[in-house]
Protein backbone atom coordinates (compact mmCIF):
# COMPACT_ATOMS: atom_id res chain seq x y z
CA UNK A 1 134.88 95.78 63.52
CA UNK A 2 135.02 98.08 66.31
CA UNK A 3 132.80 98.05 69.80
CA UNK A 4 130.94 100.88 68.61
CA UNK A 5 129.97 100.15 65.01
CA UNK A 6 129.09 96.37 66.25
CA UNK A 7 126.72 98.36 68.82
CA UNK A 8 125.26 100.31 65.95
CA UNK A 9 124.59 97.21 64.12
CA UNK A 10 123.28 95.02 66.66
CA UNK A 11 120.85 97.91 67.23
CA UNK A 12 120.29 99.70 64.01
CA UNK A 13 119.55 96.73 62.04
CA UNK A 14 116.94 95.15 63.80
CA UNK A 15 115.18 98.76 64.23
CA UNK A 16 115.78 99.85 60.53
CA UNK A 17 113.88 96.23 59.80
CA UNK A 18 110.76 96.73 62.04
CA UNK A 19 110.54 100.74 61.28
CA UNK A 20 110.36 100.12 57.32
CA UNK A 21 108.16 97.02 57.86
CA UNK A 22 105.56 99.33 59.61
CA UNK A 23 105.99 102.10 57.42
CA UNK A 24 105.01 99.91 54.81
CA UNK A 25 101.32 99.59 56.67
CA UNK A 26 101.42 103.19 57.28
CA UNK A 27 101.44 103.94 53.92
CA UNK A 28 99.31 101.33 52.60
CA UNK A 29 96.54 103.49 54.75
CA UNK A 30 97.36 106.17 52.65
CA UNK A 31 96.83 104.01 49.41
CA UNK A 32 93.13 102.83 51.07
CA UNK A 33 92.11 106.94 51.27
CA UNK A 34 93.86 107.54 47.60
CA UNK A 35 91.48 104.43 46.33
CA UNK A 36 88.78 105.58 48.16
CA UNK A 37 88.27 108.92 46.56
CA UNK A 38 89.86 107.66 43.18
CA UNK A 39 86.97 104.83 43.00
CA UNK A 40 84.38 107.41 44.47
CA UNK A 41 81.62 106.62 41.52
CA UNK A 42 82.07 102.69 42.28
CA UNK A 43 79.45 102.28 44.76
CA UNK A 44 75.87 100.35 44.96
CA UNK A 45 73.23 102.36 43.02
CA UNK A 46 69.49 102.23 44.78
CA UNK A 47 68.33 98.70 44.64
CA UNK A 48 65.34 96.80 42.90
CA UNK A 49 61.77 97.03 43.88
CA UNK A 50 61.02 93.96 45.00
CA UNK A 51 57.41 92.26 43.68
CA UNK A 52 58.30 89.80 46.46
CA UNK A 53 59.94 89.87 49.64
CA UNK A 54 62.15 87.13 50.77
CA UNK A 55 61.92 85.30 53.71
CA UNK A 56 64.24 86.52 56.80
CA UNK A 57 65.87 84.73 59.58
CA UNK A 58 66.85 87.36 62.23
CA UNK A 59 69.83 85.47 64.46
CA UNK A 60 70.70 87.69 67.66
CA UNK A 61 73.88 85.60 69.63
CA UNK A 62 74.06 86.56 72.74
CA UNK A 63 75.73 85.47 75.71
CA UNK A 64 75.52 86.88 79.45
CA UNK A 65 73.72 90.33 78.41
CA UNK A 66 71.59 91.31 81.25
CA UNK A 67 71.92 94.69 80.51
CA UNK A 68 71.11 94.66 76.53
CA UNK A 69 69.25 91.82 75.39
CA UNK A 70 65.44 93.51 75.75
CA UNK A 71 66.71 96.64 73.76
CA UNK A 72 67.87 94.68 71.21
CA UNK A 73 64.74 92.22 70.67
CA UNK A 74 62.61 95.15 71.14
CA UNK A 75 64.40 97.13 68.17
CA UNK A 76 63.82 93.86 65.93
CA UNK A 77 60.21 93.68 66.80
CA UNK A 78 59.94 97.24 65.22
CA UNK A 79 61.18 96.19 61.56
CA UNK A 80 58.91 97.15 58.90
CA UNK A 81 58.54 93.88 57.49
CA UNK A 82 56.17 91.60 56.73
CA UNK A 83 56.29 89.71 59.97
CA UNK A 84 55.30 86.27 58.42
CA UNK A 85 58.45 86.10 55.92
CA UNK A 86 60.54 86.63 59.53
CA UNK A 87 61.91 84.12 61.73
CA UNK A 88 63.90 85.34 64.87
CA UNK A 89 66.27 83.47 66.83
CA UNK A 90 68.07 84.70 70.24
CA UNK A 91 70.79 81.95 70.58
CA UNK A 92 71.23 82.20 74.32
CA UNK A 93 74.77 80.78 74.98
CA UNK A 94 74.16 82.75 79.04
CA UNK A 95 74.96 81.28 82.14
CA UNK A 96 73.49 83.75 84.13
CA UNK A 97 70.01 85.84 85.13
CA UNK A 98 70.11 86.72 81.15
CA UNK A 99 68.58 83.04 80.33
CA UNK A 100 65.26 84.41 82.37
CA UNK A 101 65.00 87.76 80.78
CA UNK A 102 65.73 86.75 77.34
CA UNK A 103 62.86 84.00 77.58
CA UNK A 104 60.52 86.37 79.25
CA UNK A 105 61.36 89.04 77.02
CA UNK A 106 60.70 86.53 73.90
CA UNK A 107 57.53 84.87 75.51
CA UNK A 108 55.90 88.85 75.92
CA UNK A 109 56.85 89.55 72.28
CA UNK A 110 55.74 85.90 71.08
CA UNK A 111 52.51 86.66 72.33
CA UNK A 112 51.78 89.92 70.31
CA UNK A 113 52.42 87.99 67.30
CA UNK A 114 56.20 88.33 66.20
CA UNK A 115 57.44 84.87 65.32
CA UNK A 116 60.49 84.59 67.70
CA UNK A 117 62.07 81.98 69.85
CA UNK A 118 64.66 81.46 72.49
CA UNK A 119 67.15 78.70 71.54
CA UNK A 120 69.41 77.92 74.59
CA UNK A 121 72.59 76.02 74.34
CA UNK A 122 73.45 74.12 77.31
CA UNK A 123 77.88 74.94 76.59
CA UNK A 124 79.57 77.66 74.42
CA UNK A 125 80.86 74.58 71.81
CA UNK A 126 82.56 76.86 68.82
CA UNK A 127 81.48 79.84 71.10
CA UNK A 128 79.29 82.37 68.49
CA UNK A 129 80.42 80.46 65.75
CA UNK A 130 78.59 77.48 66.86
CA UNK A 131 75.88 79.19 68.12
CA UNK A 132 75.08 80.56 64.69
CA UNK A 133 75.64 77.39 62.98
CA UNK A 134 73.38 75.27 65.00
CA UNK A 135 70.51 78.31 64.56
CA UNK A 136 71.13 77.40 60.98
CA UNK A 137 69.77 73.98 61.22
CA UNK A 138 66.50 75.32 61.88
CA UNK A 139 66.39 78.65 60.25
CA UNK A 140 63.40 78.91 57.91
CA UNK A 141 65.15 82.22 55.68
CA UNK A 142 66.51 82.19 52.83
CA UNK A 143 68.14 85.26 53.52
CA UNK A 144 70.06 85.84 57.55
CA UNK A 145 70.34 89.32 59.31
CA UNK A 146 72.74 88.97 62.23
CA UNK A 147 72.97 91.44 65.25
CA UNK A 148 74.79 91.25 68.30
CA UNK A 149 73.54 91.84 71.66
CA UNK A 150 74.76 95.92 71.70
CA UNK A 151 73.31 96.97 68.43
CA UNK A 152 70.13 98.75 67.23
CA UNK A 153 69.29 98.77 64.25
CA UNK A 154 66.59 100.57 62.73
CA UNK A 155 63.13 99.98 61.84
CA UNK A 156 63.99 100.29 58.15
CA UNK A 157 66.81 98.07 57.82
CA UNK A 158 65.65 94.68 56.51
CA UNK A 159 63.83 96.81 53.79
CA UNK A 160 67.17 98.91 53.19
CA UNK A 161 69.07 96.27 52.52
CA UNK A 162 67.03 93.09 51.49
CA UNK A 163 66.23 94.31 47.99
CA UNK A 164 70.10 94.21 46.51
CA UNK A 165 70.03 90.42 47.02
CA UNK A 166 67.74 90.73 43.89
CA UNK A 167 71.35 90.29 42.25
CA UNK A 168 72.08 86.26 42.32
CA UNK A 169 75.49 86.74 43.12
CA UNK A 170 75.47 88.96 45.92
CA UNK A 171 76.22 86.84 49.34
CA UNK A 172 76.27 89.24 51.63
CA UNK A 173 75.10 93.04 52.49
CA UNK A 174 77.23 95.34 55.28
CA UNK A 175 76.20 98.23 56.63
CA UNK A 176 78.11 101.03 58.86
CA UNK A 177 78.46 101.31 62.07
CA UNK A 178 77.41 104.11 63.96
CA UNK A 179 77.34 104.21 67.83
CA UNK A 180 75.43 105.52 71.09
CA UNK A 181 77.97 106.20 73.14
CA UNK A 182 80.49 107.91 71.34
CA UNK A 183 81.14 111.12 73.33
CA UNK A 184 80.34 109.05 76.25
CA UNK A 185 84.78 109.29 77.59
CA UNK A 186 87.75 109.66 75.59
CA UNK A 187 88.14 106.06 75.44
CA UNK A 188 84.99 105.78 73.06
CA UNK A 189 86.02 108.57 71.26
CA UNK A 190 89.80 107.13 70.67
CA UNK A 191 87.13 103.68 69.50
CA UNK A 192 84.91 105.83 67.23
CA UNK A 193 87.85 107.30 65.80
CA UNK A 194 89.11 103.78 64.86
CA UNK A 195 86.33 102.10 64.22
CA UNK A 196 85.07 105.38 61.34
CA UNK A 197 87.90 104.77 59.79
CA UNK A 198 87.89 101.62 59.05
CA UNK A 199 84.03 102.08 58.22
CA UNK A 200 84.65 104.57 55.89
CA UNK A 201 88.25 104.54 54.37
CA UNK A 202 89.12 100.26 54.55
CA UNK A 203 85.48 99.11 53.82
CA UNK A 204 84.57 102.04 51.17
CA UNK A 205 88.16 101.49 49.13
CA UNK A 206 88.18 97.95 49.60
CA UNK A 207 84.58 97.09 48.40
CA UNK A 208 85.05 100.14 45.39
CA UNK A 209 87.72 99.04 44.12
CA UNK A 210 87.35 95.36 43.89
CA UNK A 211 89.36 93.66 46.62
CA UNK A 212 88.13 91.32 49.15
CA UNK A 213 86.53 92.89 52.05
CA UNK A 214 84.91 91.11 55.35
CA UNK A 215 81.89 90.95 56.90
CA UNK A 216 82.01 92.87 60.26
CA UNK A 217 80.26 89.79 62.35
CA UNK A 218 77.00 92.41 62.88
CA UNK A 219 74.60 94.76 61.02
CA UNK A 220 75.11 92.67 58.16
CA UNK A 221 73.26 90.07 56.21
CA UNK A 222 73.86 86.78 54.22
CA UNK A 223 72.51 84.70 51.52
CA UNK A 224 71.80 81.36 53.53
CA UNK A 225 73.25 79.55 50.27
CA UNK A 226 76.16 81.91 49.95
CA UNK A 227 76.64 80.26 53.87
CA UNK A 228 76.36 76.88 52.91
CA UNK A 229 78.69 77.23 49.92
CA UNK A 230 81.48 78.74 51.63
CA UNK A 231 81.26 75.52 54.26
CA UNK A 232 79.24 76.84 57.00
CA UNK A 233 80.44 78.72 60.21
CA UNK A 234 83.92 77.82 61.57
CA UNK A 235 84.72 77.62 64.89
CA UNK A 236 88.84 77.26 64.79
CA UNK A 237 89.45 81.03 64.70
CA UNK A 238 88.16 84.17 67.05
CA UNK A 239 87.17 86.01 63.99
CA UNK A 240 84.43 83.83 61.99
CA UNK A 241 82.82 86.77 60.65
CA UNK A 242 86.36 87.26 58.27
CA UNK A 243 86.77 83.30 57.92
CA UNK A 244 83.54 83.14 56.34
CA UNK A 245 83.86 86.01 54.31
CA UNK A 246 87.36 84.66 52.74
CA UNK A 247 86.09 81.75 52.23
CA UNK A 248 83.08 82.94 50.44
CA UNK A 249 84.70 85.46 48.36
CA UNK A 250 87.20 82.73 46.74
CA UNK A 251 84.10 80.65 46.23
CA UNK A 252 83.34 83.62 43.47
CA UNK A 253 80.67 85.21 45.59
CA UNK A 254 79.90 89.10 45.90
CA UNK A 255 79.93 91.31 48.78
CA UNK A 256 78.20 94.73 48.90
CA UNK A 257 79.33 97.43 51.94
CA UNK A 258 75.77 100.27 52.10
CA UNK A 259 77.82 102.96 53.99
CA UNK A 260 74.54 105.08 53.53
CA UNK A 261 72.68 102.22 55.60
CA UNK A 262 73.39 102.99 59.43
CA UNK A 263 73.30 100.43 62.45
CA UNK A 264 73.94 101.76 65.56
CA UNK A 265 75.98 100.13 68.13
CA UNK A 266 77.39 100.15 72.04
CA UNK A 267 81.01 101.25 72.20
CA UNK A 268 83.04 98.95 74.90
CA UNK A 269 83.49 101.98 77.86
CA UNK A 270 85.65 99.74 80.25
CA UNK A 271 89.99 100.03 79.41
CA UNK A 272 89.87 95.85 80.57
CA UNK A 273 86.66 95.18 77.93
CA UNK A 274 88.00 97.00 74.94
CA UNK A 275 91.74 95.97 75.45
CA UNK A 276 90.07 92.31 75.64
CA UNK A 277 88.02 93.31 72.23
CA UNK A 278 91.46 94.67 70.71
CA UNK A 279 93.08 91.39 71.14
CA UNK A 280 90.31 89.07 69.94
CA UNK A 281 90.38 90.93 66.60
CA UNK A 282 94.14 90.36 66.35
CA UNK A 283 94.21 87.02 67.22
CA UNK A 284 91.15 85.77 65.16
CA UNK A 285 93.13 87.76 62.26
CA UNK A 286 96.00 86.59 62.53
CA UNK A 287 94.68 82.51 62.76
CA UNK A 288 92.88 83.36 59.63
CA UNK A 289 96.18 84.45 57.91
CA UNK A 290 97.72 81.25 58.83
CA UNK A 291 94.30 79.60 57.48
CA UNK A 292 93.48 81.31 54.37
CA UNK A 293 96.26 83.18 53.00
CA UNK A 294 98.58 80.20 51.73
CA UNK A 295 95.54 79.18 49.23
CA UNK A 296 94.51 82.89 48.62
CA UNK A 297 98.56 83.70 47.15
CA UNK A 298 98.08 79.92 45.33
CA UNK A 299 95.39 81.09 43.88
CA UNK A 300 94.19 82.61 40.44
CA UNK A 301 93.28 85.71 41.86
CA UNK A 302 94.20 89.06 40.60
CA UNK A 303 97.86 90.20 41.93
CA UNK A 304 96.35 93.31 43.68
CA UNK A 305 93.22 91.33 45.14
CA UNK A 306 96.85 89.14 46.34
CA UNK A 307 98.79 91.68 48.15
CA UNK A 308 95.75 93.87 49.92
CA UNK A 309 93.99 90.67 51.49
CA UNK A 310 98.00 89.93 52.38
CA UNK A 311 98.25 93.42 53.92
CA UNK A 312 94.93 93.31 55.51
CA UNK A 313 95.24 89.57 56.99
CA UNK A 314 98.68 89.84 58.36
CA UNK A 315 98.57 93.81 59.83
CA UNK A 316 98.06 93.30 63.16
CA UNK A 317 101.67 92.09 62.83
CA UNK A 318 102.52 95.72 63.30
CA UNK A 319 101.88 94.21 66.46
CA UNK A 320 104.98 92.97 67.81
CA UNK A 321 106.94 94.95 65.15
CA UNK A 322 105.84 98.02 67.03
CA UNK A 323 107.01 96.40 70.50
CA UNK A 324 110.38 95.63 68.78
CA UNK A 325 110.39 99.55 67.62
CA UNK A 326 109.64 100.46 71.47
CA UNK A 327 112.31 98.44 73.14
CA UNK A 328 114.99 99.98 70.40
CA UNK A 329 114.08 103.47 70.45
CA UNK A 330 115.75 104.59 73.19
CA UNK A 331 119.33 102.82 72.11
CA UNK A 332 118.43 103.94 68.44
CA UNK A 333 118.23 107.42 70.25
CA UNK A 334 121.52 107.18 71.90
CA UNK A 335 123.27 106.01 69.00
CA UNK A 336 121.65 108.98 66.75
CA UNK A 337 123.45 111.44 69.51
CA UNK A 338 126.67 109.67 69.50
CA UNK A 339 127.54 108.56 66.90
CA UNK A 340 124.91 109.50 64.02
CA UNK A 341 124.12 106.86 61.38
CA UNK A 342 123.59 107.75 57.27
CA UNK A 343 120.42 105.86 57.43
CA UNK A 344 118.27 108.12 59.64
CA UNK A 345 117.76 110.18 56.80
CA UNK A 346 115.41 107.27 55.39
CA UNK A 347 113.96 106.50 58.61
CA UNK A 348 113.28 110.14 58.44
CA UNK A 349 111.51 110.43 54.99
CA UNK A 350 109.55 106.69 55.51
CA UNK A 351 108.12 108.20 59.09
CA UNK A 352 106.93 111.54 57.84
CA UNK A 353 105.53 109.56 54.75
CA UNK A 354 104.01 107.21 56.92
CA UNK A 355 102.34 109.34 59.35
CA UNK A 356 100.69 111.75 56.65
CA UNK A 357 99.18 108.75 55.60
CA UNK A 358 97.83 107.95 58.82
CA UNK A 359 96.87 111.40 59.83
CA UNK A 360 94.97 111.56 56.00
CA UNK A 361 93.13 108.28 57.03
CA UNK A 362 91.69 109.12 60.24
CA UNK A 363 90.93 112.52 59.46
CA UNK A 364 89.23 112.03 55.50
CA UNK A 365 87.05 109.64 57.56
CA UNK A 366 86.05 112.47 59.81
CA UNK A 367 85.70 114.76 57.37
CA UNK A 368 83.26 113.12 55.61
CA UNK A 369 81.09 111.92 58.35
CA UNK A 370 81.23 114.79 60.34
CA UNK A 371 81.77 118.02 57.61
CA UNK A 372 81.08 120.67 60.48
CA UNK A 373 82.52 119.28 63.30
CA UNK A 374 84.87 117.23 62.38
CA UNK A 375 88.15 119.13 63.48
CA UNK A 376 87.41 118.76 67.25
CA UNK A 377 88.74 115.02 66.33
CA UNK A 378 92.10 116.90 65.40
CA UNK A 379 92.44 117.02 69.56
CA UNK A 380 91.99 113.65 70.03
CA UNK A 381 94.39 112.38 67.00
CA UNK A 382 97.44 112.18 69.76
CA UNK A 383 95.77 110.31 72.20
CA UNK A 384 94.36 107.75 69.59
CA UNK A 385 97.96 107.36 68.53
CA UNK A 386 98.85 106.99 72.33
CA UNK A 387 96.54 104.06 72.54
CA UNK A 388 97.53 102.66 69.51
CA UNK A 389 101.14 102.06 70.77
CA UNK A 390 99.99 101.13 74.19
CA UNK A 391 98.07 98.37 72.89
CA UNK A 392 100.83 96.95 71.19
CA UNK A 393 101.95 94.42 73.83
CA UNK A 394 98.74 93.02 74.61
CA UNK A 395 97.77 92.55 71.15
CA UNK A 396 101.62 91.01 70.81
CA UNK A 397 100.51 88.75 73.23
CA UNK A 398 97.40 87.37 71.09
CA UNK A 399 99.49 87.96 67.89
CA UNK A 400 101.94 85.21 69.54
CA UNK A 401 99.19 82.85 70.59
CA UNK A 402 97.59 82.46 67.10
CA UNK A 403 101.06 81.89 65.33
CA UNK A 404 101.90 78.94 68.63
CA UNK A 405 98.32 77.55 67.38
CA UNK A 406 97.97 78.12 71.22
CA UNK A 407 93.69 77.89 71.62
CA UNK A 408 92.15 80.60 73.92
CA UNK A 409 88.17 81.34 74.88
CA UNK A 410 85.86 84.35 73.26
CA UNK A 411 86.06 86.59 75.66
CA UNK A 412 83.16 88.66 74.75
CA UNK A 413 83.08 92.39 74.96
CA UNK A 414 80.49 93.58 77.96
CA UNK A 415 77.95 96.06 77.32
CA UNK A 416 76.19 98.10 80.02
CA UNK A 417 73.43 99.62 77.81
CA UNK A 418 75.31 103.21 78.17
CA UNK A 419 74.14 106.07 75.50
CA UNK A 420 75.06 109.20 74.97
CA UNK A 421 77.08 110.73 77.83
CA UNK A 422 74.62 109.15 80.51
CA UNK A 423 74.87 106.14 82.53
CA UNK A 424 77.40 104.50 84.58
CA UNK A 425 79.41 100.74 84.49
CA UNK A 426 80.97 100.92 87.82
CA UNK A 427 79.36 98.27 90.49
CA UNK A 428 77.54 95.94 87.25
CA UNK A 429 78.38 92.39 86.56
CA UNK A 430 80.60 91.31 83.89
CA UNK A 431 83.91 93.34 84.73
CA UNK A 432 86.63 91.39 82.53
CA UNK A 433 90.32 91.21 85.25
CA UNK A 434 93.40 93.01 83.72
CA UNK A 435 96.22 90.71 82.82
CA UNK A 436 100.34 90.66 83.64
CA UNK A 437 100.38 92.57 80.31
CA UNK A 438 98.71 95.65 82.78
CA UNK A 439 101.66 95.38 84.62
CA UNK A 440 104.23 95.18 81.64
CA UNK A 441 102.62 98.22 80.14
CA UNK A 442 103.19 100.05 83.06
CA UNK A 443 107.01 99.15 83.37
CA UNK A 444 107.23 100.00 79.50
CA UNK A 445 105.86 103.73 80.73
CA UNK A 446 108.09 104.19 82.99
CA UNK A 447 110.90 103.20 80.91
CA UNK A 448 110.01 106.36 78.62
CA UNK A 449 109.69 108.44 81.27
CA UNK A 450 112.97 108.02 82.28
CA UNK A 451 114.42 108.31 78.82
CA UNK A 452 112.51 111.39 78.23
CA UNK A 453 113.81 112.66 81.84
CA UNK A 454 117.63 111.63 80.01
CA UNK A 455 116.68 113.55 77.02
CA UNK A 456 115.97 116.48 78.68
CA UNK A 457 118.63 116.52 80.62
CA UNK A 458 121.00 116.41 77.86
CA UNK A 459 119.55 118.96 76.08
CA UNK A 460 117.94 117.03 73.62
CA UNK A 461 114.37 118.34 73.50
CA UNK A 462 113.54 117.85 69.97
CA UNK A 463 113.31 113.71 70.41
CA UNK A 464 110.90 114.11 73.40
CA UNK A 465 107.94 114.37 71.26
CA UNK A 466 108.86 111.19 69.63
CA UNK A 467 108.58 109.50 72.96
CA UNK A 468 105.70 111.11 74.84
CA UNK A 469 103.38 109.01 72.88
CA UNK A 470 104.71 105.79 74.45
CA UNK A 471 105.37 106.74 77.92
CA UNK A 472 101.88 108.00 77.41
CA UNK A 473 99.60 105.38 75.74
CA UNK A 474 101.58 102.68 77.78
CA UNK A 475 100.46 104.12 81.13
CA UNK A 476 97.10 105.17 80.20
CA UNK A 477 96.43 101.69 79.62
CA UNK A 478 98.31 99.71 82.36
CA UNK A 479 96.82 102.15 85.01
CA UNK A 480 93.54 102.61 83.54
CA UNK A 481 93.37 98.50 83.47
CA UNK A 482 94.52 97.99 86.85
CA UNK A 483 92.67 100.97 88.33
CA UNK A 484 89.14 100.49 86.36
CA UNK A 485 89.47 96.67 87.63
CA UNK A 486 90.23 97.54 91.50
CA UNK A 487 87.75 100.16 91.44
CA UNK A 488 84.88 97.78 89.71
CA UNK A 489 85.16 95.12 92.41
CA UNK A 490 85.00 98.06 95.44
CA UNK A 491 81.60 99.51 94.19
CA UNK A 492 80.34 95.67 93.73
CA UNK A 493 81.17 94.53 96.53
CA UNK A 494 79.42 97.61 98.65
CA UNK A 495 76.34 97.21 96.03
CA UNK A 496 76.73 93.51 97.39
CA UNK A 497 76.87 94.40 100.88
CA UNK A 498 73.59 96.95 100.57
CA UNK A 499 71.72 94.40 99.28
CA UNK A 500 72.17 92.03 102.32
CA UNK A 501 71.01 94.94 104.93
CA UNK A 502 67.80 94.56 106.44
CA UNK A 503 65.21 96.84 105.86
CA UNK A 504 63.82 98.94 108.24
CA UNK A 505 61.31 97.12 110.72
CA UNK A 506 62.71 93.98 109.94
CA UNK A 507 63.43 91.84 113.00
């Protein structure tokens, strides 16, 4: 074997691998928005009238929300429900000012008449899994509505949503996410852009056609003995809104997604906070997939119910896969100029296959929400892909951990209570620091600057588009991290240093 075909196998083979492995996810997107217009007539009809209402236990987990906790408990006081079937708990895991204003804002409501009380835990033990499990022990429902700390959901939603547990075999009811903030930078519109998507295209196929699909850990609610079947809350993976749902759903029970039912939510705004959010996700995943899937595939489930909770369950391996990809692109590159290869006409095919299918996911899910506006989200496509790749290393990083079994802390997302366009984060408390991935992001940037530089120089113009989305979303998110960090501590420490000035007349 020659140098020069040992070079192309040492670098085409390990890139071929990881670019047909992802291609595979790309395209299973495209089978979630086939399903979800094949199985468009497969969704919950209006529900029951009720002759009796159940009784509801409202749990709201929060921990260190200064900034949203009243909002929230003053949206819950507005349900139109009969307020003595309700019992509302604010498990308080907060080690800061947001103990007093939670138990003051409780105490105020309390005293109109809405049965609520302030449970505080004393440590974080199983973080909001354990929070929610010990509110169990002394919830009164037989039915439980969760919210977290940034949502606000509407005055209508218990009576939206409580009637399709009617239905004995329903254990739990998700509704959509909407959210407050979503023109608010194009970081929340790169997160709304994700987050419809999933919302409309994963949730709507999955739940039409059959397949398992997850509680979203909010907006949702449960069948207490749907809970208590499934073996409670579990506090071994970041994710124990999925672990509970798996485990439920191969107990038999079944799950209903109302993407007519809207709860609307607080988009993370901060590059540190939602890359911290990003990784959670794929960690908690991926520890389920090493907790659930061996007993799922063992199982007597159907073969398709088999391979999507597979697909679903192990995709933020795309993860690392993608990082592979990045490192190899540039040699694949080189080799494609010098010495050309049969096999790129496959890569070729599988990449303009798989990126349809992406492009048909994100969009459809615009489409539909947003029929006459929805092709300003055509300008922000790029950049969403941008981010995508940039968050590949960091996620890598949490993909990693979970497969090590190495054990790491819920790092909660913070919310500022920021709507619309308005409002500002800059200066407030809970600023999350940027890790050494910040710093490997920004070296991976600069590596594809230079190769694009190369490219150019060469001639070779029509392979710089295949890199600008690298050099790109890499950057964007190791400057934006290190940047948003340096720039949070400068305006708290002079909000710091106003606060300690005397006031005028004092001695």
């Amino acid at each position: 074997m020659t140098e020069s075909q040992s070079l192309l196998l040492c670098v085409m083979t390990p890139y071929f691998i990881a670019f047909v492995i992802l291609s595979v996810y790309g395209l299973h997107r495209g089978w979630l928005t086939y399903t979800y217009f094949r199985r468009h007539r497969d969704v919950p009809g209006p529900p029951p009238v009720l002759s009796e209402w159940p009784r509801v236990t409202i749990q709201l987990p929060i921990y260190n929300e200064r900034y949203v906790i009243e909002r929230l408990v003053n949206a819950v006081s507005e349900f139109d429900y009969p307020r003595e079937l309700l019992d509302i708990q604010v498990l308080d895991d907060s080690t800061d000012d947001t103990q007093e204003i939670a138990r003051s804002c409780v105490e105020r409501h309390k005293a109109m008449g809405l049965p609520i009380r302030c449970l505080h835990r004393s440590n974080r033990t199983g973080f909001k899994a354990g929070a929610l499990a010990e509110g169990l022990q002394s919830a009164t429902g037989e039915l439980i509505a969760l919210f977290d700390a940034d949502f606000l959901p509407g005055p209508d939603f218990l009576r939206r949503t409580v009637p399709y547990f009617a239905d004995s075999r329903v254990g739990m009811v998700q509704t959509r996410w909407t959210f407050l903030n979503r023109n608010y930078s194009a970081l929340t519109m790169v997160s709304t852009l994700m987050f419809d998507a999933h919302f409309v295209i994963d949730q709507g196929a999955r739940s039409r056609s059959g397949v398992f699909f997850n509680f979203n850990g909010a907006a949702g609610v449960w069948r207490r003995e749907t809970i208590e079947d499934a073996g409670g809350w579990h506090a071994d993976t970041l994710s124990e809104d999925a672990d509970l749902s798996y485990r439920a759903l191969l107990r038999g029970w079944r799950f209903l997604y109302l993407p007519n039912v809207e709860c609307p939510s607080e988009l993370a705004v901060e590059m540190n906070g939602f890359k911290a959010q990003q990784a959670r996700w794929a960690k908690g995943t991926t520890q389920i997939a090493k907790k659930i899937l061996p007993g799922l595939l063992w199982s007597k489930q159907r073969a398709r119910v088999k391979a999507e909770a597979f697909l679903h369950l192990t995709g933020y391996m795309g993860c690392p896969l993608t990082v592979v990809l990045s490192v190899l692109l540039v040699p694949a590159l080189l080799v494609r100029l010098r010495h050309g290869w049969r096999g790129w006409a496959t890569c070729d095919l599988l990449g303009g296959m798989s990126m349809l299918s992406m492009l048909a996911y994100f969009l459809v899910s615009q489409r539909i929400l947003r029929p006459h506006s929805w092709t300003r989200s055509i300008l922000y496509l790029p950049h969403m892909v941008a981010v995508g790749m940039g968050l590949s290393l960091r996620n890598t990083k949490a993909v990693l951990e979970a497969v090590l079994g190495i054990r790491s802390e819920f790092v909660r997302t913070p919310k500022f209570s920021i709507r619309g366009t308005s409002g500002s984060w800059h200066g407030k408390k809970y600023g999350i620091g940027s890790e050494w991935t910040s710093l490997l992001e920004i070296a991976f940037g600069l590596y594809f600057v230079l190769a694009i530089i190369s490219l150019i120089q060469r001639g070779s113009y029509r392979f710089v588009p295949v890199l600008l989305p690298f050099s790109w979303g890499f950057l964007y998110l190791g400057v934006m991290s290190l940047t948003q960090r340096w720039w949070q501590r400068v305006r708290r420490g002079a909000r710091q240093r106003r606060s300690l000035l005397p006031l005028p007349g004092d001695d």
